[in-house]
PDB file of N, CA and C in Angstrom:
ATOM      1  N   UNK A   1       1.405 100.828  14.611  1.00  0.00           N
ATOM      2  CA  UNK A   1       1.339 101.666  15.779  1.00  0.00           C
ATOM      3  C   UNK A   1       2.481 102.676  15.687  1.00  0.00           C
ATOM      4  N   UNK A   2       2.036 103.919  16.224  1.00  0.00           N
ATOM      5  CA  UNK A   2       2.766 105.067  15.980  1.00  0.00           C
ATOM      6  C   UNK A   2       4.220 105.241  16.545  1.00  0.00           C
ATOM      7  N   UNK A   3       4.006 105.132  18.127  1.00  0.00           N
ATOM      8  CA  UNK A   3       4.781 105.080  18.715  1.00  0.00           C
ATOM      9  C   UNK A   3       4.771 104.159  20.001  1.00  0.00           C
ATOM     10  N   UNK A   4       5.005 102.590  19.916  1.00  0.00           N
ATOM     11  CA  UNK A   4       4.744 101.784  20.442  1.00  0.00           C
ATOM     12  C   UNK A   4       5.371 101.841  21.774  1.00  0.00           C
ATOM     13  N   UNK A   5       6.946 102.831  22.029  1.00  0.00           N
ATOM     14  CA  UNK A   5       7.606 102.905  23.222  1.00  0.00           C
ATOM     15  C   UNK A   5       6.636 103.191  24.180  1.00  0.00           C
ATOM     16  N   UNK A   6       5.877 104.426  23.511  1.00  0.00           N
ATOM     17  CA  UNK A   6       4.831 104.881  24.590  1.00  0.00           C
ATOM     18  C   UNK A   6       4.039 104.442  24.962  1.00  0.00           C
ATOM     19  N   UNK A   7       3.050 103.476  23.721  1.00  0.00           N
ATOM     20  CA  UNK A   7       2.076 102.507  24.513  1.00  0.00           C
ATOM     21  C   UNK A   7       2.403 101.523  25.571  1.00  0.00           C
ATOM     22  N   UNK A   8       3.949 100.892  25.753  1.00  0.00           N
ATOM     23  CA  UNK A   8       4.732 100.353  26.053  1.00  0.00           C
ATOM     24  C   UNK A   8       4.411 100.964  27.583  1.00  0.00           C
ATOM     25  N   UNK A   9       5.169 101.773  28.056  1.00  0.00           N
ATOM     26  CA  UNK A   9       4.968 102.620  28.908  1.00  0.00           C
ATOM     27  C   UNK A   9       3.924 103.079  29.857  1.00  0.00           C
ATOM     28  N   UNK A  10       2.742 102.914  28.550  1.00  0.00           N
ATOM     29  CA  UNK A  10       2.098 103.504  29.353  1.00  0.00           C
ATOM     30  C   UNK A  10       0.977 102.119  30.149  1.00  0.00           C
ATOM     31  N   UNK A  11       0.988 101.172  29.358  1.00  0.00           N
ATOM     32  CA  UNK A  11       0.475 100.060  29.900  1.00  0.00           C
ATOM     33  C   UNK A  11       1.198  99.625  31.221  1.00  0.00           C
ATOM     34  N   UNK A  12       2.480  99.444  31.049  1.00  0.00           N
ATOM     35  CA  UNK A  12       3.324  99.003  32.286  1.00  0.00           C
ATOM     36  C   UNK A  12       2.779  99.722  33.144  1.00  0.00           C
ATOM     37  N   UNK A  13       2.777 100.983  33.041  1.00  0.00           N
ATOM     38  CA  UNK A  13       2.540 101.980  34.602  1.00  0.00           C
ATOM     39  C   UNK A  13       0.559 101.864  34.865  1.00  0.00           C
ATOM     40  N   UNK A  14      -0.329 101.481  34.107  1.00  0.00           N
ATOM     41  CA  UNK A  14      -1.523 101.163  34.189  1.00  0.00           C
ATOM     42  C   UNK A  14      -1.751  99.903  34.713  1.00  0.00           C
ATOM     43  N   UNK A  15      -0.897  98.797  34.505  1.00  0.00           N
ATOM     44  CA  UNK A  15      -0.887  98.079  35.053  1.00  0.00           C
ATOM     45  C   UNK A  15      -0.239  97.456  36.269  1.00  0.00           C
ATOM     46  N   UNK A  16       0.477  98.287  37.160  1.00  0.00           N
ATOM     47  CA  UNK A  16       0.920  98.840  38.084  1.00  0.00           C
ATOM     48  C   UNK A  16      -0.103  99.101  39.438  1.00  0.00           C
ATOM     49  N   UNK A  17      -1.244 100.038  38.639  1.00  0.00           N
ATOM     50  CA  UNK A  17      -1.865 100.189  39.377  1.00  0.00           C
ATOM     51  C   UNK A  17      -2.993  99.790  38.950  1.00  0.00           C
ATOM     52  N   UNK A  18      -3.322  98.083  38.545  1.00  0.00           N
ATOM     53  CA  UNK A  18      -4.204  97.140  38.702  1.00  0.00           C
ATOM     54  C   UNK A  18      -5.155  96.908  37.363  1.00  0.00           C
ATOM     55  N   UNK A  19      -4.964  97.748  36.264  1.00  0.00           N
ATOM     56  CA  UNK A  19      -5.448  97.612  34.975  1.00  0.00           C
ATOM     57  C   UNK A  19      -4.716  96.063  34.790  1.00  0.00           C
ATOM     58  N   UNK A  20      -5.999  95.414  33.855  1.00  0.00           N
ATOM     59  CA  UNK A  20      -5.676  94.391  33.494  1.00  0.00           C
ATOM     60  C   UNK A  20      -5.627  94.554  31.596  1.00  0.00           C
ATOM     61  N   UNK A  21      -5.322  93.817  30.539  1.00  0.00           N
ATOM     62  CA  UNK A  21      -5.465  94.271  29.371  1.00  0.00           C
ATOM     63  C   UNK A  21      -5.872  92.958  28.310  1.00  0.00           C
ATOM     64  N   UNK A  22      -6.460  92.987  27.237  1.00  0.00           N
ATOM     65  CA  UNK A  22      -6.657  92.043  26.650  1.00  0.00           C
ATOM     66  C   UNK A  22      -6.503  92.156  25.116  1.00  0.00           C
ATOM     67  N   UNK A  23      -5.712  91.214  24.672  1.00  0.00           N
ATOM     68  CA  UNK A  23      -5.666  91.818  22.571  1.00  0.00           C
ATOM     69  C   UNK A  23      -7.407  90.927  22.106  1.00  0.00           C
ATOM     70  N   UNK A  24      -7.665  92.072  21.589  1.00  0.00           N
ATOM     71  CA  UNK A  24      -8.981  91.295  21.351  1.00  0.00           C
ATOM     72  C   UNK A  24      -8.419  90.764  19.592  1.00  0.00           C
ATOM     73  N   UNK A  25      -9.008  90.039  19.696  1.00  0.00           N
ATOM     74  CA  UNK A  25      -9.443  89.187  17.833  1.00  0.00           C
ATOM     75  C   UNK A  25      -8.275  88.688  17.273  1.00  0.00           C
ATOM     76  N   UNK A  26      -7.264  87.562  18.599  1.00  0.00           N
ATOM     77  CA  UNK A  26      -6.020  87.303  18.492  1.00  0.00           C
ATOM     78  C   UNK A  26      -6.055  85.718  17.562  1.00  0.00           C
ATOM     79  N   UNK A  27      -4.793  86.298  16.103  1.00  0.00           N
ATOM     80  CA  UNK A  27      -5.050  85.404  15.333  1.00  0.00           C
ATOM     81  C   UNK A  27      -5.142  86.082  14.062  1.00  0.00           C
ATOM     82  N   UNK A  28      -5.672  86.925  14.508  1.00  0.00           N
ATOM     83  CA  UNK A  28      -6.541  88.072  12.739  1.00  0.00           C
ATOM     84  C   UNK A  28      -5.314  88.725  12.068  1.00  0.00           C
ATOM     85  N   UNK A  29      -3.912  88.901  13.002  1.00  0.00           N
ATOM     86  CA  UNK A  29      -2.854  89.715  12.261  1.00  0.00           C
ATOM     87  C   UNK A  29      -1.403  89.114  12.791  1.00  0.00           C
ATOM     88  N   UNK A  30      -0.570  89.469  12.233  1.00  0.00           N
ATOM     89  CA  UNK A  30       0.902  89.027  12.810  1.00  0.00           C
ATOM     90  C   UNK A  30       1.667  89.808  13.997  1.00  0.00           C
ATOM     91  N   UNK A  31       0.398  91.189  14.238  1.00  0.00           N
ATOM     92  CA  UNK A  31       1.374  91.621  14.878  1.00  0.00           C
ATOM     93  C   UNK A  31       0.329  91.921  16.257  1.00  0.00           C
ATOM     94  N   UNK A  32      -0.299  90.764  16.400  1.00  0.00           N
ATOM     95  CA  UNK A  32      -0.918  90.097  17.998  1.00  0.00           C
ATOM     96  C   UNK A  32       0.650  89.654  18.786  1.00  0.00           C
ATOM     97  N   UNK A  33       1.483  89.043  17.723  1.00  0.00           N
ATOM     98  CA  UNK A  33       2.476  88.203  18.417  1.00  0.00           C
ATOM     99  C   UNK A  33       3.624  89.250  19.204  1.00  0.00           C
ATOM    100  N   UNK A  34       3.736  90.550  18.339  1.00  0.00           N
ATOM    101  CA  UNK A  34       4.143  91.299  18.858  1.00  0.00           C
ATOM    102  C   UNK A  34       4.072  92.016  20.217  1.00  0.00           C
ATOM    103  N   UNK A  35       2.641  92.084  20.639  1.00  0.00           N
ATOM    104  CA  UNK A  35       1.808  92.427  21.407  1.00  0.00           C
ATOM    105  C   UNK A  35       1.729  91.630  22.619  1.00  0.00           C
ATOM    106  N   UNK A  36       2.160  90.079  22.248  1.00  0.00           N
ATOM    107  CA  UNK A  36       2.429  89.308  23.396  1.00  0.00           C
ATOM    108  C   UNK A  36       3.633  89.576  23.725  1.00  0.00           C
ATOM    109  N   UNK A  37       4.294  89.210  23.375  1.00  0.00           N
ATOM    110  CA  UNK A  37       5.722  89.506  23.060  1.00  0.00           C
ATOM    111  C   UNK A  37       5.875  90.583  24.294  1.00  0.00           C
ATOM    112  N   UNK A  38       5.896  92.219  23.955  1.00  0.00           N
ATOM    113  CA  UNK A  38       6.219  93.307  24.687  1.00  0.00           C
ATOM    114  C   UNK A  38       5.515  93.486  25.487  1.00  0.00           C
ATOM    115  N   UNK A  39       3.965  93.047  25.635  1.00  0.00           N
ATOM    116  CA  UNK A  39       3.042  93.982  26.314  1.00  0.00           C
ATOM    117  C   UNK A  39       2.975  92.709  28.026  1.00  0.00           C
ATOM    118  N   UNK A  40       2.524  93.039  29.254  1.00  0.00           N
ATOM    119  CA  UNK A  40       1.745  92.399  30.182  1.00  0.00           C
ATOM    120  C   UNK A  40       0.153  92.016  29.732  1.00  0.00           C
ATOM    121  N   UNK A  41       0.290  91.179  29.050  1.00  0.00           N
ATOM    122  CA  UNK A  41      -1.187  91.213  28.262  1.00  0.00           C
ATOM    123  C   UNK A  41      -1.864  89.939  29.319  1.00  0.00           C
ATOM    124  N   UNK A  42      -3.085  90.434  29.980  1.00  0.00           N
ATOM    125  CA  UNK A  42      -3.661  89.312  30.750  1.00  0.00           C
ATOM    126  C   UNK A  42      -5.162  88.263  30.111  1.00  0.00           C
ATOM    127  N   UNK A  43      -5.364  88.719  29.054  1.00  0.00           N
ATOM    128  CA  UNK A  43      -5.964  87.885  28.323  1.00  0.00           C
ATOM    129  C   UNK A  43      -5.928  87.857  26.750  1.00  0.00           C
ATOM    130  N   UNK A  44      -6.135  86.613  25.996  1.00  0.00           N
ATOM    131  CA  UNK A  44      -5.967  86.807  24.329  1.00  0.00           C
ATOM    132  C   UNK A  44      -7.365  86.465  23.741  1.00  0.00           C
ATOM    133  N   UNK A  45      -8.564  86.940  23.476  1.00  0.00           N
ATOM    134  CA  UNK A  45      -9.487  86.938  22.718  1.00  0.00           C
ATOM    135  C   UNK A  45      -9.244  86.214  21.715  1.00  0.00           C
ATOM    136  N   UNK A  46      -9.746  84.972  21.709  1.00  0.00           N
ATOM    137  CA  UNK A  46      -9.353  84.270  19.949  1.00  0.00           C
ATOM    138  C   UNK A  46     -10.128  84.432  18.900  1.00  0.00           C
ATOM    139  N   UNK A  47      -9.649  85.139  18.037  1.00  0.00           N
ATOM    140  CA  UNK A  47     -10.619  85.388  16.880  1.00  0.00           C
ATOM    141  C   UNK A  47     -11.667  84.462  16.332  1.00  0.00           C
ATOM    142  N   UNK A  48     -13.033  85.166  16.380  1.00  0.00           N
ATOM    143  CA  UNK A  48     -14.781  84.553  16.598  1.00  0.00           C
ATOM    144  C   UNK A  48     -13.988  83.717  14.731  1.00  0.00           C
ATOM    145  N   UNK A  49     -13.769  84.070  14.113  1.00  0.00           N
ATOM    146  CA  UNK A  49     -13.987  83.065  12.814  1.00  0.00           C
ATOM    147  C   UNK A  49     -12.932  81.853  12.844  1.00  0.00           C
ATOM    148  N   UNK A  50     -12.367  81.788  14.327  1.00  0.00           N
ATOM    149  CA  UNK A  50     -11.680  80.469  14.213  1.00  0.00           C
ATOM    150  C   UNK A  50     -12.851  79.692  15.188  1.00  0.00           C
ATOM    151  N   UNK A  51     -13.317  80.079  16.053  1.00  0.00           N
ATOM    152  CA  UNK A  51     -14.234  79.431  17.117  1.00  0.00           C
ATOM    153  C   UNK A  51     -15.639  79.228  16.498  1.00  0.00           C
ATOM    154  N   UNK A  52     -16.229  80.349  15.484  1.00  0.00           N
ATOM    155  CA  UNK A  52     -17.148  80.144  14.756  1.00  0.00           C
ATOM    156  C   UNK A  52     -17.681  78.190  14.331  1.00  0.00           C
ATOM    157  N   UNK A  53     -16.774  77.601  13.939  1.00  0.00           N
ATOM    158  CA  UNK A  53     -16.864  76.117  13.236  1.00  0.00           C
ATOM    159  C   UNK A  53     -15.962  75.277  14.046  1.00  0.00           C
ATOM    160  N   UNK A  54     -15.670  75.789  15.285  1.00  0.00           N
ATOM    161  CA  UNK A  54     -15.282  74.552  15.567  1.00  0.00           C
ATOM    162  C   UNK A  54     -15.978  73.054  16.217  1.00  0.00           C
ATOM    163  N   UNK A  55     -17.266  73.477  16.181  1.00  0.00           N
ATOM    164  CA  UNK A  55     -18.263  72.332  16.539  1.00  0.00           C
ATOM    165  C   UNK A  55     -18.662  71.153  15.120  1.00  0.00           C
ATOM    166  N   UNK A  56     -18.164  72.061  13.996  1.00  0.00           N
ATOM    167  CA  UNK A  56     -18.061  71.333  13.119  1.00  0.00           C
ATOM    168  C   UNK A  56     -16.868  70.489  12.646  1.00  0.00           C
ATOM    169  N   UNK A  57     -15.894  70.579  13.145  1.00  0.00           N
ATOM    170  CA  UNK A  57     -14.534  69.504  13.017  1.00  0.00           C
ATOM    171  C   UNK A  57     -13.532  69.869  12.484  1.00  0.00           C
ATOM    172  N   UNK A  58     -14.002  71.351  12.175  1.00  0.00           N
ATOM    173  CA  UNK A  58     -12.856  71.970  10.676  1.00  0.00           C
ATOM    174  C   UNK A  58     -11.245  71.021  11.780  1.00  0.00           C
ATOM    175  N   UNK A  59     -10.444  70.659  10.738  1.00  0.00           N
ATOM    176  CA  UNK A  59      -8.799  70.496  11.286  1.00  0.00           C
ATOM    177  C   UNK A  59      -8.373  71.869  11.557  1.00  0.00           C
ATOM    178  N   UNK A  60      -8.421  72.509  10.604  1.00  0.00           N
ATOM    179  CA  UNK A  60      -7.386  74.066  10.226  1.00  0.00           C
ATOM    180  C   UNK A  60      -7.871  74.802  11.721  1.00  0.00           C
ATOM    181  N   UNK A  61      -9.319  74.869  12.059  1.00  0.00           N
ATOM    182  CA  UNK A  61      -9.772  76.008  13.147  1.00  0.00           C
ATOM    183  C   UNK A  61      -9.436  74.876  14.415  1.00  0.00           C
ATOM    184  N   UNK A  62      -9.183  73.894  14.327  1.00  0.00           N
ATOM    185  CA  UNK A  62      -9.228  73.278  16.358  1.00  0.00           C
ATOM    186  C   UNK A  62      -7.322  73.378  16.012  1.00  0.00           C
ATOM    187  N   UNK A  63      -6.578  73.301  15.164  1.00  0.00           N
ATOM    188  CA  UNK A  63      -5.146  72.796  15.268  1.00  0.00           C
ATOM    189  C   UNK A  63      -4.829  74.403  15.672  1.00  0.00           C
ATOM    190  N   UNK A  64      -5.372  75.584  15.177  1.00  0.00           N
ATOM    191  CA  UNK A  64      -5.223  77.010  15.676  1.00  0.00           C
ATOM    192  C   UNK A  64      -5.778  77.285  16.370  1.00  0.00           C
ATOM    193  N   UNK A  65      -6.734  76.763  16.858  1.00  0.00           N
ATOM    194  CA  UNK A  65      -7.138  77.515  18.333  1.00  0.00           C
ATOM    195  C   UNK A  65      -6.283  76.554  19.780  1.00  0.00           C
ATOM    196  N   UNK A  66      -5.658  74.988  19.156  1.00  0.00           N
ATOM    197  CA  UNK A  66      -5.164  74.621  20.129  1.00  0.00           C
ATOM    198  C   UNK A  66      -3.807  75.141  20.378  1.00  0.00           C
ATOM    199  N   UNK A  67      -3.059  75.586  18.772  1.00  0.00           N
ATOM    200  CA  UNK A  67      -2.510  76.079  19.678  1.00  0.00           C
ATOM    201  C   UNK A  67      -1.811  77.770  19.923  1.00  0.00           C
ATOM    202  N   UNK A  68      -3.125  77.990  19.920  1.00  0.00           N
ATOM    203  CA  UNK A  68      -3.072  79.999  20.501  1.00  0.00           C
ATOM    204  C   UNK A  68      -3.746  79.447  21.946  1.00  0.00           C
ATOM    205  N   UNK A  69      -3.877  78.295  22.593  1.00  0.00           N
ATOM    206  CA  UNK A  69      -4.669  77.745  23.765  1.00  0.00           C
ATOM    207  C   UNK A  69      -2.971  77.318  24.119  1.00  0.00           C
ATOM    208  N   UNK A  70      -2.646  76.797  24.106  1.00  0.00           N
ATOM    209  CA  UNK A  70      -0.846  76.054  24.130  1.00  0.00           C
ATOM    210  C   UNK A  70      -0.279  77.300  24.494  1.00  0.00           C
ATOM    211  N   UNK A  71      -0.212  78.401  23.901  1.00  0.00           N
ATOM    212  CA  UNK A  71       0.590  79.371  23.328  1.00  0.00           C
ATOM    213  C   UNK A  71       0.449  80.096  25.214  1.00  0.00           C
ATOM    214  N   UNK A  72      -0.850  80.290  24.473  1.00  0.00           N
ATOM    215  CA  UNK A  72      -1.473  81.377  25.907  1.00  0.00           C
ATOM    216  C   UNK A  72      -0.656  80.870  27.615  1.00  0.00           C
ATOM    217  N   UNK A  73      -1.263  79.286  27.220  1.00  0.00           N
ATOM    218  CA  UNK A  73      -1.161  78.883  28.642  1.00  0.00           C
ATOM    219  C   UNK A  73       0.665  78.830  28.917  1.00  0.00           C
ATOM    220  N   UNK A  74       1.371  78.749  28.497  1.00  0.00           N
ATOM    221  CA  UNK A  74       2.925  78.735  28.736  1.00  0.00           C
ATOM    222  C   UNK A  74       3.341  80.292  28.704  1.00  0.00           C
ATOM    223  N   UNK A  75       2.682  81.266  28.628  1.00  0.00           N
ATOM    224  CA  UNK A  75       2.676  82.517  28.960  1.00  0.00           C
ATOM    225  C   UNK A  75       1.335  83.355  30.385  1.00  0.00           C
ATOM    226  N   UNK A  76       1.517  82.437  30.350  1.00  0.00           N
ATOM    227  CA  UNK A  76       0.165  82.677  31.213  1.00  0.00           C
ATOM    228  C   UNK A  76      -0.649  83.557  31.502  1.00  0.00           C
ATOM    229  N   UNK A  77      -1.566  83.367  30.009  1.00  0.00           N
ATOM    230  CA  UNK A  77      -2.073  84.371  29.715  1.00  0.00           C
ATOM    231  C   UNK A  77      -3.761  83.292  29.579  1.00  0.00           C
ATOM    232  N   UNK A  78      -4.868  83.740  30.267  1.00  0.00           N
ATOM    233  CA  UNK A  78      -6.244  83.791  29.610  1.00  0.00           C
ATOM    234  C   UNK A  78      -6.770  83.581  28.502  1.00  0.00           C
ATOM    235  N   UNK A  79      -7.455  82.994  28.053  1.00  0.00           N
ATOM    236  CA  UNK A  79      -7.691  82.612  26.572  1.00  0.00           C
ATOM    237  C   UNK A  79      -9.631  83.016  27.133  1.00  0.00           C
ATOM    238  N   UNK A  80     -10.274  83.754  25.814  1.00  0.00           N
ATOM    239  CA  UNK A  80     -11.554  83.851  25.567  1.00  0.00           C
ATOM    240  C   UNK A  80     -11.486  83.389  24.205  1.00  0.00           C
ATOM    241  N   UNK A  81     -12.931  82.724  24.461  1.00  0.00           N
ATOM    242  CA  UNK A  81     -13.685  82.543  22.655  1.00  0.00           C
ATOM    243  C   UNK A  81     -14.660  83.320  22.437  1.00  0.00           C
ATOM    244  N   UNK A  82     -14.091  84.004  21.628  1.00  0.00           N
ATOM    245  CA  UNK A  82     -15.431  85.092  21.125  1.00  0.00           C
ATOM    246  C   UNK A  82     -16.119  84.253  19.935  1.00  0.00           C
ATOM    247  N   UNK A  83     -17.487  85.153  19.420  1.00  0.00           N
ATOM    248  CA  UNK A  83     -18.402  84.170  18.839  1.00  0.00           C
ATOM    249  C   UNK A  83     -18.992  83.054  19.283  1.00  0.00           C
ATOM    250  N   UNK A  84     -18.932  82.361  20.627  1.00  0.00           N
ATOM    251  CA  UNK A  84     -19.739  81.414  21.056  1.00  0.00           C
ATOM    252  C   UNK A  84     -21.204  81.556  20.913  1.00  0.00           C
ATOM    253  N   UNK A  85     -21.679  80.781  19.886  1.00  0.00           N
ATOM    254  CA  UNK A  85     -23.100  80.843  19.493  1.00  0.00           C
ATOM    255  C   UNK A  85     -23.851  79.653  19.970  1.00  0.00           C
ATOM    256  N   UNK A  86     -23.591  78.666  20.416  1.00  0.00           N
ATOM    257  CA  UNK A  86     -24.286  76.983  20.607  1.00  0.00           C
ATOM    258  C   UNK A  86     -23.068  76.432  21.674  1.00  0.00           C
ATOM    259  N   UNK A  87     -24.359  75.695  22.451  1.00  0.00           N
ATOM    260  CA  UNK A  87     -23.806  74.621  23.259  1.00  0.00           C
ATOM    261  C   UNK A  87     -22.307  73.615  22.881  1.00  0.00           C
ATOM    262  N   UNK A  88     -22.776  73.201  21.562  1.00  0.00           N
ATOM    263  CA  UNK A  88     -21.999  72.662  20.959  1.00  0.00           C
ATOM    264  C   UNK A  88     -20.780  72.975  20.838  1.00  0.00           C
ATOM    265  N   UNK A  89     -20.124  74.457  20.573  1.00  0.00           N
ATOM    266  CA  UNK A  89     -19.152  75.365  20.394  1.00  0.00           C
ATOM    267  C   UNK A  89     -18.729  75.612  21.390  1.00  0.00           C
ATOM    268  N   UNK A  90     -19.681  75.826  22.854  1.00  0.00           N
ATOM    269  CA  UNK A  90     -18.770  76.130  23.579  1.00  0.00           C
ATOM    270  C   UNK A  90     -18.346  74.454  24.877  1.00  0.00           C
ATOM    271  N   UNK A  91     -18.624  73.803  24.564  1.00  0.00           N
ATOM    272  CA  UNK A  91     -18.031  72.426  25.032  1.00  0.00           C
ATOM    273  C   UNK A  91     -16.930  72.001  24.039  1.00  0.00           C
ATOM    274  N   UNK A  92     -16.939  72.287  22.951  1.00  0.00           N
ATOM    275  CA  UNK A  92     -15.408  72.027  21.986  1.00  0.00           C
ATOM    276  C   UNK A  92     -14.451  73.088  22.757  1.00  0.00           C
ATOM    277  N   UNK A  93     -14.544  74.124  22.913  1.00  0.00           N
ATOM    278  CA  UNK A  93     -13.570  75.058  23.295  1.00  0.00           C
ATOM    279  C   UNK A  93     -13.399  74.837  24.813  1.00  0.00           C
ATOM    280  N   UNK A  94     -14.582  74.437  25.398  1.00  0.00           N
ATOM    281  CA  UNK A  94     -13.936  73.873  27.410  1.00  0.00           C
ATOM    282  C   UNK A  94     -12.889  72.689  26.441  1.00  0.00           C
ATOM    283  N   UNK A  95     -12.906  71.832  25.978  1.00  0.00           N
ATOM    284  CA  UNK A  95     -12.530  70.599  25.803  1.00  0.00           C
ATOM    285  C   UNK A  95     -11.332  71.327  25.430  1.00  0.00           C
ATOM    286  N   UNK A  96     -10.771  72.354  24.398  1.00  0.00           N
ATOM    287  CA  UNK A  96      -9.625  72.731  24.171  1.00  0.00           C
ATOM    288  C   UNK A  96      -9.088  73.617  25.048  1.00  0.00           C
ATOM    289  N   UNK A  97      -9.696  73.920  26.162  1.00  0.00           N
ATOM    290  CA  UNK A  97      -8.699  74.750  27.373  1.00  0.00           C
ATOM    291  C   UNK A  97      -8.944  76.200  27.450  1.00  0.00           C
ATOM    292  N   UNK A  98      -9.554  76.489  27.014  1.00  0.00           N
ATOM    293  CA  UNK A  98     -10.334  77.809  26.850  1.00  0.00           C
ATOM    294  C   UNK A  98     -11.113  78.048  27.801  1.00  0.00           C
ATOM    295  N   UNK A  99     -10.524  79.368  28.905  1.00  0.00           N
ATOM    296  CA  UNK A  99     -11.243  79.657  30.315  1.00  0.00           C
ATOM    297  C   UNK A  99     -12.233  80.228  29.802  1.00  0.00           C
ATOM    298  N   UNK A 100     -12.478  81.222  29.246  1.00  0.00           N
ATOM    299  CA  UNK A 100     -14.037  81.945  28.922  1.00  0.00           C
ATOM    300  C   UNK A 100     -14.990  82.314  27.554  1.00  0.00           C
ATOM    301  N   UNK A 101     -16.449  82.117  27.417  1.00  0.00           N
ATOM    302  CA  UNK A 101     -16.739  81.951  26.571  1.00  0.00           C
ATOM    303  C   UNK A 101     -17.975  83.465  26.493  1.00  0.00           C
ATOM    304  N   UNK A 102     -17.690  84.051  24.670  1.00  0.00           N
ATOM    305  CA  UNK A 102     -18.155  85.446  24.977  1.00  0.00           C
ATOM    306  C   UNK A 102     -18.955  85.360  23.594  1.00  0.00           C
ATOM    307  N   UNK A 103     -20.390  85.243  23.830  1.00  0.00           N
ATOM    308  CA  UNK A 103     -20.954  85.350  22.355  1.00  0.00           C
ATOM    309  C   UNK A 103     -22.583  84.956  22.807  1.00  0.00           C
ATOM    310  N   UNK A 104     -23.867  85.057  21.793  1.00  0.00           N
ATOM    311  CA  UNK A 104     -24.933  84.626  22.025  1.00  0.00           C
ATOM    312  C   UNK A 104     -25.093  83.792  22.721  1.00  0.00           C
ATOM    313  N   UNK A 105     -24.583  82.517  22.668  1.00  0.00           N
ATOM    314  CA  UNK A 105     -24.521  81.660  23.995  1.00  0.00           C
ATOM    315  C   UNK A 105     -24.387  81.897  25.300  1.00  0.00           C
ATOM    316  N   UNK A 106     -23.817  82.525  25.339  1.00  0.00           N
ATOM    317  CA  UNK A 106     -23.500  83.002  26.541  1.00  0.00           C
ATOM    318  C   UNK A 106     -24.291  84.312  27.327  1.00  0.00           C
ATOM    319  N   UNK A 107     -25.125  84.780  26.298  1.00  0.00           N
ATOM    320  CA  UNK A 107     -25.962  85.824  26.575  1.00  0.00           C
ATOM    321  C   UNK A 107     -25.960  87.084  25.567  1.00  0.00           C
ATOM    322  N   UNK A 108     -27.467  87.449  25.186  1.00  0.00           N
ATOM    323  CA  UNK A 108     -27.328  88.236  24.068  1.00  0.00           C
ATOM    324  C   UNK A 108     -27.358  89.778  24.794  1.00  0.00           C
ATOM    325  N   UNK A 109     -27.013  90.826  24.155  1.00  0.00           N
ATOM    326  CA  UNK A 109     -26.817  92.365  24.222  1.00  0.00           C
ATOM    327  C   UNK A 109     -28.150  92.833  24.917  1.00  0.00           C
ATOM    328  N   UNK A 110     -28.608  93.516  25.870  1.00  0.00           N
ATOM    329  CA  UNK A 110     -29.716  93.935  26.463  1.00  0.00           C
ATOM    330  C   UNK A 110     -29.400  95.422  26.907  1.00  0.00           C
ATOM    331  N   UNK A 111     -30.327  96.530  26.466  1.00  0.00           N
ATOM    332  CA  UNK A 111     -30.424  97.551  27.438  1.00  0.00           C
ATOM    333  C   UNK A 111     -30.269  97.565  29.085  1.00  0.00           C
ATOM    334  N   UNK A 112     -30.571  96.478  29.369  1.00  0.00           N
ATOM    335  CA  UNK A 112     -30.331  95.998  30.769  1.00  0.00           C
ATOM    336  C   UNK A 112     -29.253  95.808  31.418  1.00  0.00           C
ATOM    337  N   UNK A 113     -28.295  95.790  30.308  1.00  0.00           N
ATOM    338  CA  UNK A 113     -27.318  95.481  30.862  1.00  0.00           C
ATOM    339  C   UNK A 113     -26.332  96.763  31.122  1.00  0.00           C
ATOM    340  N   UNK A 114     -26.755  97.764  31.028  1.00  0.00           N
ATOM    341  CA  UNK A 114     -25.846  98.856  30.443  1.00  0.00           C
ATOM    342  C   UNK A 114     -25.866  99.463  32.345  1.00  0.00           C
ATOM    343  N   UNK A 115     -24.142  99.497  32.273  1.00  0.00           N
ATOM    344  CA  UNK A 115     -23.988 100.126  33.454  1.00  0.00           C
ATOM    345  C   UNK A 115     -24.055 101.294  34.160  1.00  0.00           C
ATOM    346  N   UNK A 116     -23.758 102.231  32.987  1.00  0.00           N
ATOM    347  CA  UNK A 116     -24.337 103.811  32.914  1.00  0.00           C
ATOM    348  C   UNK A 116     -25.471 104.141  32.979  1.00  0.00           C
ATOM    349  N   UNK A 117     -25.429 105.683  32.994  1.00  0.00           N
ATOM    350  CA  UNK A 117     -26.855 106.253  32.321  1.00  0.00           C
ATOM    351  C   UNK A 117     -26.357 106.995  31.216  1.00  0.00           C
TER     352      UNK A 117
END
């Protein structure tokens, strides 16, 4: 990021007046942590290829999503699972503390849904 003072800045004063903000695909880089770190960040998107398998048992994806779930909640910050595809996936992630779930499961993409014209 170019000039982060300013993004800095300019979030604080957006969120001031009621913007909320979210790092989406948190996990994917080192410098999410940064982002917690400086920013008022009110939710952390956990990256879909850790939530992807966790109905399957992987160790490596539930010990990192528990704890960017740990992480979140002692900052008190929102946790989403993106990629929720099956029932299955998204009862592992209620079970790990994860308020919201964002993927086929949860409802697929529709013209219908579009708030504009």
């Amino acid at each position: 990021m170019a000039n982060f003072d300013l993004l800095e800045g300019l979030v604080f004063a957006l969120k001031e007046q009621g913007f909320k903000f979210a790092v989406d695909d948190f996990g994917s880089g080192f410098s999410s942590f940064w982002y917690i770190r400086r920013l008022p960040i009110d939710f952390l998107k956990i990256e879909g290829e850790f939530i992807r398998h966790l109905a399957d048992g992987e160790p490596a994806d539930l010990a990192i999503v528990s704890c960017i779930v740990t992480l979140a909640n002692k900052l008190g910050i929102r946790t989403v699972a993106e990629h929720v595809e099956s029932e299955s996936i998204c009862q592992v992630a209620a079970r790990l503390g994860i308020d919201y779930a964002q993927g086929y499961y949860t409802g697929r993409p529709s013209p219908s849904l579009v708030l504009a014209p």
